[in-house]
N, C-alpha and C. Protein backbone atom coordinates (compact mmCIF):
# COMPACT_ATOMS: atom_id res chain seq x y z
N UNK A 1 0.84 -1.16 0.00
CA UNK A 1 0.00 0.00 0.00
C UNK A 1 0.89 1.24 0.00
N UNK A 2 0.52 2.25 -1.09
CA UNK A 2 0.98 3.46 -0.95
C UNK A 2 0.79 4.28 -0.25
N UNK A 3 1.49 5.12 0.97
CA UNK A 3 1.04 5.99 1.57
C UNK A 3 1.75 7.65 1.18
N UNK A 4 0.44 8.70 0.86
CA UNK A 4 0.05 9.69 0.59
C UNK A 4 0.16 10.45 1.60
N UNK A 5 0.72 12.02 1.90
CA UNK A 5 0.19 13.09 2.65
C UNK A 5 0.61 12.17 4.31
N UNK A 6 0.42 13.22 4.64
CA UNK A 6 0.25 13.37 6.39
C UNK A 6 -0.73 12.25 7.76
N UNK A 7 -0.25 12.01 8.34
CA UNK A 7 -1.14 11.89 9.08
C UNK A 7 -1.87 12.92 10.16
N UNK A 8 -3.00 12.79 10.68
CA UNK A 8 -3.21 13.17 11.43
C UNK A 8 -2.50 14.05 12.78
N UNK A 9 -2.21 13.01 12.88
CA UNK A 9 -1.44 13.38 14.64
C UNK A 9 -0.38 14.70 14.11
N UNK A 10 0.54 14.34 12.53
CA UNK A 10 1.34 15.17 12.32
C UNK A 10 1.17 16.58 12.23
N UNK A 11 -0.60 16.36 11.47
CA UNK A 11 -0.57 18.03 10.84
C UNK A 11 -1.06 18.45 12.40
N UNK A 12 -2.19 17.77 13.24
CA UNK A 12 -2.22 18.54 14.84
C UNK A 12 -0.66 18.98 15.16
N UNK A 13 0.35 17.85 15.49
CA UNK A 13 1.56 18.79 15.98
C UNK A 13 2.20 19.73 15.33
N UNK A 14 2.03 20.04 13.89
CA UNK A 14 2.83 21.08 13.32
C UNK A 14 1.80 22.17 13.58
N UNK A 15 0.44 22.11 13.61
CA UNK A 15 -0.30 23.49 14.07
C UNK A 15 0.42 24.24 15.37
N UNK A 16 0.32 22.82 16.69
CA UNK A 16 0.79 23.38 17.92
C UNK A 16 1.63 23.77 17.45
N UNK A 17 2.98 23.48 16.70
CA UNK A 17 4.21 24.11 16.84
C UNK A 17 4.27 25.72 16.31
N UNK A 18 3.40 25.83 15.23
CA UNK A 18 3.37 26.95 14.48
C UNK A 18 2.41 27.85 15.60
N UNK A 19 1.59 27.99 16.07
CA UNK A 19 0.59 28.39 16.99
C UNK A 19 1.41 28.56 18.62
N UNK A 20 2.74 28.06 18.88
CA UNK A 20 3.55 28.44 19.74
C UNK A 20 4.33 29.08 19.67
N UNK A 21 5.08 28.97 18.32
CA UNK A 21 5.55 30.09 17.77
C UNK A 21 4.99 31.43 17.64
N UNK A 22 3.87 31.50 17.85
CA UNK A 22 2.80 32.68 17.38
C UNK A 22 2.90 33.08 18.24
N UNK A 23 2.66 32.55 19.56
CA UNK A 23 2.48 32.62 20.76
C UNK A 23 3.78 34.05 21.58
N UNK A 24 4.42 32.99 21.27
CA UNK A 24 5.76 33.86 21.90
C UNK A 24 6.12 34.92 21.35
N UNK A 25 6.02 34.97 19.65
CA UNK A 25 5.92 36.36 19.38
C UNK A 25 5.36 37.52 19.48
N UNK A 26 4.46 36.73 19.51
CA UNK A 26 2.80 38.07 19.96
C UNK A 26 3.42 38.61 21.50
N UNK A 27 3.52 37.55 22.19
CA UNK A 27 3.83 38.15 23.68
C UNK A 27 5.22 39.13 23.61
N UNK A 28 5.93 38.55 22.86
CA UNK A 28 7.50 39.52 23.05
C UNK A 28 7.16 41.18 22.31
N UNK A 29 6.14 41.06 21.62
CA UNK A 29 6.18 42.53 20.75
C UNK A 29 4.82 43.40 21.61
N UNK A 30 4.09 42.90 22.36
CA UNK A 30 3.52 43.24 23.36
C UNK A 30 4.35 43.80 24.47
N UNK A 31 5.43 43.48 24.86
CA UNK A 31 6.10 43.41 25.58
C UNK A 31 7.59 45.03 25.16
N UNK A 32 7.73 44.25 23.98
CA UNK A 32 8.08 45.75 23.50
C UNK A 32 7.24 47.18 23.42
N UNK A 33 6.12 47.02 23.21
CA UNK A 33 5.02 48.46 23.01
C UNK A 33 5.22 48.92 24.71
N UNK A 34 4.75 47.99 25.33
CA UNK A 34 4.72 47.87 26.90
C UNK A 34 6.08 49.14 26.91
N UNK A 35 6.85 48.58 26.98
CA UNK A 35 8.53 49.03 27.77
C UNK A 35 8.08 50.45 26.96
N UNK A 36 8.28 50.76 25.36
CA UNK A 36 8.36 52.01 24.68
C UNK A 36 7.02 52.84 25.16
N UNK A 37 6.09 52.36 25.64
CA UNK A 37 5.00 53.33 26.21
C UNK A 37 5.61 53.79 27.62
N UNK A 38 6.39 53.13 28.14
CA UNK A 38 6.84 53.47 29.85
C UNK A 38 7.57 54.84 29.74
N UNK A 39 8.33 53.97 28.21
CA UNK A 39 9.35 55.22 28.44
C UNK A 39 9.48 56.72 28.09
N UNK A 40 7.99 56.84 27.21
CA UNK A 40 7.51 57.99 26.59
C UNK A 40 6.88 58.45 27.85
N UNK A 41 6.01 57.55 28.98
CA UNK A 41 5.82 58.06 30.24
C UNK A 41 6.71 59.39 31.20
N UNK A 42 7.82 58.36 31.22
CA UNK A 42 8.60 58.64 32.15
C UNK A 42 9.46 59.91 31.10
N UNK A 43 9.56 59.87 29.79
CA UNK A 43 9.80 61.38 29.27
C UNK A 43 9.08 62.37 29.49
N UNK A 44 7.94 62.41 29.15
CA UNK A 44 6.85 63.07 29.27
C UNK A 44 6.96 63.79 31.30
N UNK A 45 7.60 63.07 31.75
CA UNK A 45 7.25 63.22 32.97
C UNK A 45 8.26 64.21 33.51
N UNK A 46 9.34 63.62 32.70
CA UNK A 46 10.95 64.17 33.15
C UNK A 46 10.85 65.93 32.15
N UNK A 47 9.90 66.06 30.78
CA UNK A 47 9.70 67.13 30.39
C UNK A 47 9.24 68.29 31.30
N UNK A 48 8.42 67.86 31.80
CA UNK A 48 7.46 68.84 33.08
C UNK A 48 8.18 68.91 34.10
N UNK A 49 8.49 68.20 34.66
CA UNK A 49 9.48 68.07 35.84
C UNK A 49 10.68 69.37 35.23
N UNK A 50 11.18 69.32 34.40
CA UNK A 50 12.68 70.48 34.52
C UNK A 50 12.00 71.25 33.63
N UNK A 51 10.95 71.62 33.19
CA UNK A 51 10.49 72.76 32.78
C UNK A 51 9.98 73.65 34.57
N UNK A 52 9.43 72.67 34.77
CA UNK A 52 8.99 73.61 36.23
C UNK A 52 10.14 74.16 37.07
N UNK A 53 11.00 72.94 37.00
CA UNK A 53 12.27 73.41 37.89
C UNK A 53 13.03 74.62 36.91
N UNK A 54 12.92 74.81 35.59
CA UNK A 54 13.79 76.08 35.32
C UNK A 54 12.62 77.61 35.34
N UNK A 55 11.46 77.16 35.38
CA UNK A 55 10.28 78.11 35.56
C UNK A 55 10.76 78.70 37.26
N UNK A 56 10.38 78.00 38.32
CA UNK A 56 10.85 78.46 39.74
C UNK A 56 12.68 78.97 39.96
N UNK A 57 13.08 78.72 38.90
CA UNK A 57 14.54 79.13 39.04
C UNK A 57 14.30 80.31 38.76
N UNK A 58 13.57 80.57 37.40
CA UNK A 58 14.13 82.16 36.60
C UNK A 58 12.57 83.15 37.27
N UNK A 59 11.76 82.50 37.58
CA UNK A 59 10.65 83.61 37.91
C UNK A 59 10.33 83.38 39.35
N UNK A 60 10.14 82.36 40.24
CA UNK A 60 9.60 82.09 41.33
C UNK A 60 10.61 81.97 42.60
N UNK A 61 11.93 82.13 42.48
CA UNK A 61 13.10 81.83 43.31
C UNK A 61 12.85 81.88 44.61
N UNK A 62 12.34 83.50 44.79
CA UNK A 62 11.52 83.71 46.37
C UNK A 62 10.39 83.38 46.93
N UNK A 63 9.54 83.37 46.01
CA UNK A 63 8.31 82.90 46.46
C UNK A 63 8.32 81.29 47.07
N UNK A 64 9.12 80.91 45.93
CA UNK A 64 8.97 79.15 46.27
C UNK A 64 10.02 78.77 47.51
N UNK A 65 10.57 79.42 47.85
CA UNK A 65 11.95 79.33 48.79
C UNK A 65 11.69 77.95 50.09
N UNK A 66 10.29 78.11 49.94
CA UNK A 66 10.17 77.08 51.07
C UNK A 66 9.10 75.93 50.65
N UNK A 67 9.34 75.80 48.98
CA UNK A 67 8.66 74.94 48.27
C UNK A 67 6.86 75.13 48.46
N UNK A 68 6.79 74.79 47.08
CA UNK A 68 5.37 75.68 46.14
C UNK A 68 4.84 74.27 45.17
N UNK A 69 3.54 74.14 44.55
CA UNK A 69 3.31 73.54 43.44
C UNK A 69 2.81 74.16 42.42
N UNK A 70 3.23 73.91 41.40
CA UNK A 70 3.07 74.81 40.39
C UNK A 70 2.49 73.83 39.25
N UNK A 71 1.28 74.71 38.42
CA UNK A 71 0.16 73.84 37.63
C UNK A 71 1.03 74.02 36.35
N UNK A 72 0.37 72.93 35.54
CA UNK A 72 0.67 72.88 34.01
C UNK A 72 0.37 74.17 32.88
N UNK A 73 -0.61 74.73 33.89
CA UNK A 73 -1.39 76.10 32.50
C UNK A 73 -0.21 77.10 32.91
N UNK A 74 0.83 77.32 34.26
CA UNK A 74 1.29 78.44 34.51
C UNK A 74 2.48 78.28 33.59
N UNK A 75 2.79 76.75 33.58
CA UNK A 75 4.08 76.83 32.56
C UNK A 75 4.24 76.43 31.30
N UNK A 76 2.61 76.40 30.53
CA UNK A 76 2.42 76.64 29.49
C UNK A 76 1.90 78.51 29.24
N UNK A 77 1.23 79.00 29.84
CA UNK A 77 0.59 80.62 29.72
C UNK A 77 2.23 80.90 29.58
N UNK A 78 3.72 80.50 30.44
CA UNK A 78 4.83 81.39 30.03
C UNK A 78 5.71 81.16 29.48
N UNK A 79 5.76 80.24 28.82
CA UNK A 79 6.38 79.36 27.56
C UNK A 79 7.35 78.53 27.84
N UNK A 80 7.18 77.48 29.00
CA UNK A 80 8.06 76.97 29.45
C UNK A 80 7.80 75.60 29.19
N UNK A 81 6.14 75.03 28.50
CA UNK A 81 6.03 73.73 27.95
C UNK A 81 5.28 74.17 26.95
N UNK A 82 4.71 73.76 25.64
CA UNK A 82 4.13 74.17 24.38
C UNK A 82 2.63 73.42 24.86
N UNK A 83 1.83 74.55 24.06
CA UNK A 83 0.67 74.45 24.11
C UNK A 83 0.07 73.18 24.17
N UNK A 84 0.61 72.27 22.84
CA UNK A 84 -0.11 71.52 22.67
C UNK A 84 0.06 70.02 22.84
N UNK A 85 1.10 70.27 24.23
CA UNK A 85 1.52 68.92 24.78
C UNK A 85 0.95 67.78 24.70
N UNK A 86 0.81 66.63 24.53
CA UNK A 86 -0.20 65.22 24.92
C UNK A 86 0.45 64.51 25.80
N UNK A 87 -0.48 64.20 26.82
CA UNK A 87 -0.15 63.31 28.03
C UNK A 87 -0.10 61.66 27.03
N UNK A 88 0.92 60.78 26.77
CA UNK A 88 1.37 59.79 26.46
C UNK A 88 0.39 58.92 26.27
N UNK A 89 0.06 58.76 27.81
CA UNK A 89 -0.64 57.56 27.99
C UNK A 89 -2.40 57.67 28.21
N UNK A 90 -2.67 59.06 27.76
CA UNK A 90 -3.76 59.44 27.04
C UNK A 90 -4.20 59.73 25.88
N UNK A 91 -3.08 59.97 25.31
CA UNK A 91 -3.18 61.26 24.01
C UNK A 91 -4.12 62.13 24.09
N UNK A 92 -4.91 63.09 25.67
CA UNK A 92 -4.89 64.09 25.38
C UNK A 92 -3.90 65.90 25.60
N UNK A 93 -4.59 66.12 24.90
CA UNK A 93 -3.84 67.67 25.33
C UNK A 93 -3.50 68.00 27.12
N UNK A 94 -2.31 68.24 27.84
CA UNK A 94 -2.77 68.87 29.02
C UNK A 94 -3.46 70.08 29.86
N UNK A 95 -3.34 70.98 28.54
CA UNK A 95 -3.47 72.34 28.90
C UNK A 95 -5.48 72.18 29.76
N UNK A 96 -5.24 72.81 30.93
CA UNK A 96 -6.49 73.50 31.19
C UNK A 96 -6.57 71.89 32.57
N UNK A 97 -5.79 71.07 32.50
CA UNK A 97 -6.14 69.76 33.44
C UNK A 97 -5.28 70.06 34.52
N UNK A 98 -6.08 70.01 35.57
CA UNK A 98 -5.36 70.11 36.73
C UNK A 98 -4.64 68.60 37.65
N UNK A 99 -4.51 67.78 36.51
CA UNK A 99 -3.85 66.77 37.57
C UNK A 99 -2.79 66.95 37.40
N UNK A 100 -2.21 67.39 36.57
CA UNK A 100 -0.54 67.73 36.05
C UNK A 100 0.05 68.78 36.63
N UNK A 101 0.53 68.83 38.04
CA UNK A 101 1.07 69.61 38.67
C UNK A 101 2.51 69.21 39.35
N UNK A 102 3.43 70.04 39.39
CA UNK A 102 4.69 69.72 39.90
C UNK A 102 5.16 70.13 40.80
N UNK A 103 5.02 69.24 42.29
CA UNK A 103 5.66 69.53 43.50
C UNK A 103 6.72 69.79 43.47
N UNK A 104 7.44 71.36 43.81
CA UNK A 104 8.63 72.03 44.21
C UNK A 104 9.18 72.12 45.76
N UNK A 105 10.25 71.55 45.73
CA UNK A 105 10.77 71.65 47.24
C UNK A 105 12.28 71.47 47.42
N UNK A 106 12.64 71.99 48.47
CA UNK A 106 14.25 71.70 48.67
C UNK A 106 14.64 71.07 50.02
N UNK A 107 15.91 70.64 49.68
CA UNK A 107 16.65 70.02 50.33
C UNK A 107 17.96 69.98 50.36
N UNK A 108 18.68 70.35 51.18
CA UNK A 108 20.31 70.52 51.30
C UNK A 108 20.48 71.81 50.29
N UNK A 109 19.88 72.66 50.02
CA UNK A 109 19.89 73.63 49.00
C UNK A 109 19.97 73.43 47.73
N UNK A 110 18.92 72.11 47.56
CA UNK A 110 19.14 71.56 46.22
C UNK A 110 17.61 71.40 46.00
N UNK A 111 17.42 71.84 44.98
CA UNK A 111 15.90 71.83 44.28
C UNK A 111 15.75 70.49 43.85
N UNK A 112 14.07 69.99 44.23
CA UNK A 112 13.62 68.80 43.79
C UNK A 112 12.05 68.93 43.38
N UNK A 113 12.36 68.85 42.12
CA UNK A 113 10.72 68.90 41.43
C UNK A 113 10.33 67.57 41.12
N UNK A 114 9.23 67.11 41.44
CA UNK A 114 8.27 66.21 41.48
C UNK A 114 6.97 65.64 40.61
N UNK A 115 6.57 65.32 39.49
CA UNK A 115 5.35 65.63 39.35
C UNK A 115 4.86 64.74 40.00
N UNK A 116 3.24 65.16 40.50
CA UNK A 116 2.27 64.29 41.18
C UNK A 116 0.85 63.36 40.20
């Protein structure tokens, strides 16, 4: 008897194999978006953060002397972040939102801005 084509059992295990393969890729490039969204986070974060800290350097020095928080509209109204910023991990605009504020304070005579 001539035998033709595949058996059974074979083409099931070459699915699993191909379908595990799938597997692990899908998860590793998930995994990449993951990390590159963190890190647009944590830019986004580190942007506001030393915009505020050079905003309280050049305009607020005295006032803040014993640490201040300062909103997102004050250091967009004086051109110290651009209008039309997008929060990352929203994509919207910040201007006019008050959760985006940056705790100013010191220590050892060393400025530490915060966002909250």
């Amino acid at each position: 008897m001539k035998k033709n084509g595949f058996t059974l059992v074979e083409l099931i295990a070459t699915i699993a194999i191909i379908a595990l393969i799938g597997l692990v890729i899908s998860t590793n490039m998930l995994g990449m978006f993951s990390q590159e969204e963190d890190k647009d986070l944590e830019d986004f974060q580190r942007r506001i953060e030393e915009a505020a800290c050079m905003y309280v350097e050049v305009v607020k020095r005295t006032q803040c002397s014993n640490g201040c928080t300062i909103n997102i509209d004050e250091l967009i109204n004086n051109g110290y972040v651009d209008q039309d910023i997008k929060d990352p991990s929203t994509g919207e605009t910040v201007k006019g939102n008050n959760k985006y504020n940056v705790t100013v304070s010191w220590s050892n005579n060393e400025r530490i801005c915060k966002m909250r």
